[in-house]
C-alpha atoms as a PDB file:
ATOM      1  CA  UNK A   1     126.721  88.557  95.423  1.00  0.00           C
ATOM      2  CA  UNK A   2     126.144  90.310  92.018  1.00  0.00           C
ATOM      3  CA  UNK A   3     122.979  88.363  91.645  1.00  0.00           C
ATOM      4  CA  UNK A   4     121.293  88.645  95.424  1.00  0.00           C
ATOM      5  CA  UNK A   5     121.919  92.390  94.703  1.00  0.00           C
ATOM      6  CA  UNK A   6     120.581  92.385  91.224  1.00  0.00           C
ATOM      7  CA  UNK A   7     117.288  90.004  92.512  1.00  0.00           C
ATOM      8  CA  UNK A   8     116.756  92.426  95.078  1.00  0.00           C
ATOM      9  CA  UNK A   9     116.845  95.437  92.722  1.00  0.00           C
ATOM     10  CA  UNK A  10     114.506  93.591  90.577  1.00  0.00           C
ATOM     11  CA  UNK A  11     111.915  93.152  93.815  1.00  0.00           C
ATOM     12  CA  UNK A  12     112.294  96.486  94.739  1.00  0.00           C
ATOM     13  CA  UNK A  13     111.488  97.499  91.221  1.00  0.00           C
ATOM     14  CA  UNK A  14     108.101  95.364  90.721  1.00  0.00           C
ATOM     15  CA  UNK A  15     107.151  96.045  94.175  1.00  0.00           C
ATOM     16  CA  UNK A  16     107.010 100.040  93.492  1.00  0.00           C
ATOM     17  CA  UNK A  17     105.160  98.895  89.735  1.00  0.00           C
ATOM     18  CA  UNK A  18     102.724  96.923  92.078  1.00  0.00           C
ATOM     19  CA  UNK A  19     101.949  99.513  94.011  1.00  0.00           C
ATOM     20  CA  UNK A  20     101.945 102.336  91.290  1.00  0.00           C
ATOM     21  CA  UNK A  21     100.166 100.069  89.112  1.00  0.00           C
ATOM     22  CA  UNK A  22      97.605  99.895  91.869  1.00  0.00           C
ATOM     23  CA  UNK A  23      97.127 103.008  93.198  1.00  0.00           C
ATOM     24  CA  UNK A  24      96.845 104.062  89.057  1.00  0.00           C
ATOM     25  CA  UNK A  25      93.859 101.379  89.290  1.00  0.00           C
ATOM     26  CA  UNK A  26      91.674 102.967  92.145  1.00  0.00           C
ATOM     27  CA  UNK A  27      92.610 106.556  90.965  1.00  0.00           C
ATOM     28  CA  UNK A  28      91.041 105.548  87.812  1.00  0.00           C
ATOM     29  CA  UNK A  29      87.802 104.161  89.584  1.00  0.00           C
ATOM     30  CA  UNK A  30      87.991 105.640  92.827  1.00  0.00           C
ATOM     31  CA  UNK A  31      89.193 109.726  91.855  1.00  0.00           C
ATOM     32  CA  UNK A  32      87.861 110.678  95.075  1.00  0.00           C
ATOM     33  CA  UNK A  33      90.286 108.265  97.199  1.00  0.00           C
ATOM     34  CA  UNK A  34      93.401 110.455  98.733  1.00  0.00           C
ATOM     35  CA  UNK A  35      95.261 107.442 100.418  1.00  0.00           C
ATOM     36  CA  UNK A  36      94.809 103.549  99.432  1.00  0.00           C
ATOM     37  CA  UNK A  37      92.251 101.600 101.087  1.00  0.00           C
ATOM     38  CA  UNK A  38      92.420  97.848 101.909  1.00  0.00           C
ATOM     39  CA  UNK A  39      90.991  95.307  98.965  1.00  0.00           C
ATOM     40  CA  UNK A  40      88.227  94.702 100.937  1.00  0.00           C
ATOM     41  CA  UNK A  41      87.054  98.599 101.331  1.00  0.00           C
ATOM     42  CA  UNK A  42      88.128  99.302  97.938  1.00  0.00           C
ATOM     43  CA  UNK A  43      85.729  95.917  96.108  1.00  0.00           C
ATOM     44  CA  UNK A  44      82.808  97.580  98.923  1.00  0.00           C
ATOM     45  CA  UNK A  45      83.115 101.300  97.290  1.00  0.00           C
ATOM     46  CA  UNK A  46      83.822 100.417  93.316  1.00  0.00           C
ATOM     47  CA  UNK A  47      80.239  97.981  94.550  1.00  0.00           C
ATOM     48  CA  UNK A  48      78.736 100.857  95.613  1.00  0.00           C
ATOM     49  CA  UNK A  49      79.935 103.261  92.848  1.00  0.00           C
ATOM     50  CA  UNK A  50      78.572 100.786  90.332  1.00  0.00           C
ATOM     51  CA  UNK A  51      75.477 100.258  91.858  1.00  0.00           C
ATOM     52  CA  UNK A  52      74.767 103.969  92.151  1.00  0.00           C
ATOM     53  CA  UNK A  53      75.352 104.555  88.399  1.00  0.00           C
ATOM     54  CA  UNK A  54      72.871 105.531  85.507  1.00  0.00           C
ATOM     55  CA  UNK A  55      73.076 102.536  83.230  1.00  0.00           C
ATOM     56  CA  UNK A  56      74.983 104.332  80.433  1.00  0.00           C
ATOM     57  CA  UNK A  57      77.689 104.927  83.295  1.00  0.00           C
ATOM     58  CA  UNK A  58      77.688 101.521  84.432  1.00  0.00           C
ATOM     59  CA  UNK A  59      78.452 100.439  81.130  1.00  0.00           C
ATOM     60  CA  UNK A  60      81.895 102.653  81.152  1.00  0.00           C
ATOM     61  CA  UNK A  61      82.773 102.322  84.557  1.00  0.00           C
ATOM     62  CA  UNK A  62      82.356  98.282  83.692  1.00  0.00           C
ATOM     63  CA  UNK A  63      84.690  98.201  81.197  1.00  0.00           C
ATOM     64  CA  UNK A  64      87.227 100.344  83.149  1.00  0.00           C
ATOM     65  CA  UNK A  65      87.006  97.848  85.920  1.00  0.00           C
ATOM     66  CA  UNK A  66      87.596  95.462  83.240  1.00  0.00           C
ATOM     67  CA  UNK A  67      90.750  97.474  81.945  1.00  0.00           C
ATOM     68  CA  UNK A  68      92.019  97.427  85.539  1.00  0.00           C
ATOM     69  CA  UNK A  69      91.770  94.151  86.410  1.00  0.00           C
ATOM     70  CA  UNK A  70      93.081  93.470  82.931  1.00  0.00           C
ATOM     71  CA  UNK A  71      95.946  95.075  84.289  1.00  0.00           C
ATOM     72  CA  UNK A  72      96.173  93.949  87.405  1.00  0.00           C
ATOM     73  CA  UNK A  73      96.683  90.522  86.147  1.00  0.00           C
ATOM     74  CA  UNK A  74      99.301  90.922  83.885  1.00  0.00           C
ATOM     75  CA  UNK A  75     101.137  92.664  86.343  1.00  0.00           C
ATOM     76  CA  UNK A  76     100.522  89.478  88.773  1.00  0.00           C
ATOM     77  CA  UNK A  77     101.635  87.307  85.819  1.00  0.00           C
ATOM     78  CA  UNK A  78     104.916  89.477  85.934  1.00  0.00           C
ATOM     79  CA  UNK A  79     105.136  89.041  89.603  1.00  0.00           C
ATOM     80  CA  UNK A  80     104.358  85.105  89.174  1.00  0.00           C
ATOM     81  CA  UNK A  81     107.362  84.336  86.680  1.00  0.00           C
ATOM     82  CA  UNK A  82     109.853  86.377  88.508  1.00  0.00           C
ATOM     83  CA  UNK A  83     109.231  84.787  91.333  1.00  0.00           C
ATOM     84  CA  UNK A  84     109.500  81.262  89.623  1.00  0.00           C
ATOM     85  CA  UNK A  85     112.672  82.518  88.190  1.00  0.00           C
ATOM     86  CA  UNK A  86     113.746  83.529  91.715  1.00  0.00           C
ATOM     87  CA  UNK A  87     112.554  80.153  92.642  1.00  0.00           C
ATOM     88  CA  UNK A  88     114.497  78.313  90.263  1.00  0.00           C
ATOM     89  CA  UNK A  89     118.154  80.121  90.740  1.00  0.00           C
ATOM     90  CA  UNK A  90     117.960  80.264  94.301  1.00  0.00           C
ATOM     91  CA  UNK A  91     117.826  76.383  93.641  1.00  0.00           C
ATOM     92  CA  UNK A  92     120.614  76.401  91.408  1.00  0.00           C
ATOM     93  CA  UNK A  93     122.571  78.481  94.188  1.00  0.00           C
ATOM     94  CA  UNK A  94     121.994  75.800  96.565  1.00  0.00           C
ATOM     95  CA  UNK A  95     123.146  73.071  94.307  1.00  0.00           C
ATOM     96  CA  UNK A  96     125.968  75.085  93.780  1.00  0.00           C
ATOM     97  CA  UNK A  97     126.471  75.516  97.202  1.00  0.00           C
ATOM     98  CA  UNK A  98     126.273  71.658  98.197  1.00  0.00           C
ATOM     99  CA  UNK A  99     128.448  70.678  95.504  1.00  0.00           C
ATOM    100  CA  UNK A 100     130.908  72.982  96.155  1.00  0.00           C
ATOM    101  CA  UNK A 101     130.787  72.495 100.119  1.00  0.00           C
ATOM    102  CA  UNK A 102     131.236  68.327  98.860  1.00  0.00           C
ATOM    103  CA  UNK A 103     134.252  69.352  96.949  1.00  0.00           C
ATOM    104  CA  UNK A 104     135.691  70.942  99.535  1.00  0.00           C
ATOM    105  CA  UNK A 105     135.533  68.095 102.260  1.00  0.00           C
ATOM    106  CA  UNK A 106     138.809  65.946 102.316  1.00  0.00           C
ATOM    107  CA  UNK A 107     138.376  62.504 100.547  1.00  0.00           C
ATOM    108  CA  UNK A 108     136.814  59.488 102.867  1.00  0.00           C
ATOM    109  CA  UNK A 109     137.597  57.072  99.930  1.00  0.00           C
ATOM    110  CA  UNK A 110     141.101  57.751  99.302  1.00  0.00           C
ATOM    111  CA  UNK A 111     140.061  58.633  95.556  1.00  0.00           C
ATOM    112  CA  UNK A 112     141.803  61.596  95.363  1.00  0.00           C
ATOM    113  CA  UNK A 113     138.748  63.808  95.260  1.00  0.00           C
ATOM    114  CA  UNK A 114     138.386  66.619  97.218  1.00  0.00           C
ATOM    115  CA  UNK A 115     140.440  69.480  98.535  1.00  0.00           C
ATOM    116  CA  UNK A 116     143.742  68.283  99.387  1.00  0.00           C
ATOM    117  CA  UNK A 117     144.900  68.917 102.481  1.00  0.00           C
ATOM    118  CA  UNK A 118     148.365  70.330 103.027  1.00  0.00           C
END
């Protein structure tokens, strides 16, 4: 149980990164924003932002998309290779599991494998 607790710390803890990490992101382009907006509204205003920016603007507020998205993708990089590692134990568990549910069942062959039964 120590790991199931631990993996669900660990989720916990990436999911409030995540969503630090992207409110952080449309803070930095979107200052105005109070509350976080849905990916769709948020692509539509940073569009909008951009296009209503002097050129020497657009230039900075290009490369802090950049810097976000930057970001943004090592965070989901994070996110990928925990869950792979997730992936991969919760596999492992199962194996366990089987093999240890097999152990358990009294022999059919008469090998003397299994549990014996008192």
């Amino acid at each position: 149980m120590r790991a199931h607790k631990e993996v669900k710390e660990n989720v916990e803890r990436l999911a409030r990164e995540t969503k630090r990490k992207i409110g952080e992101v449309q803070h930095t382009l979107l200052p105005e924003l109070r509350d976080m907006v849905s990916e769709q509204e948020f692509a539509e205003r940073v569009g909008q932002r951009l296009a209503a920016l002097p050129d020497d603007q657009r230039r900075l507020f290009s490369l802090q998309t950049a810097l976000a998205l930057s970001d943004l993708s090592e965070l989901e990089d994070s996110l990928v290779q925990y869950m792979d590692l997730v992936a991969t134990e919760i596999k492992h568990q199962s194996g366990v599991q089987r093999a240890l549910t097999a152990y358990q069942q009294p022999s059919r062959t008469g090998s003397g494998r299994g549990v014996r039964q008192k």
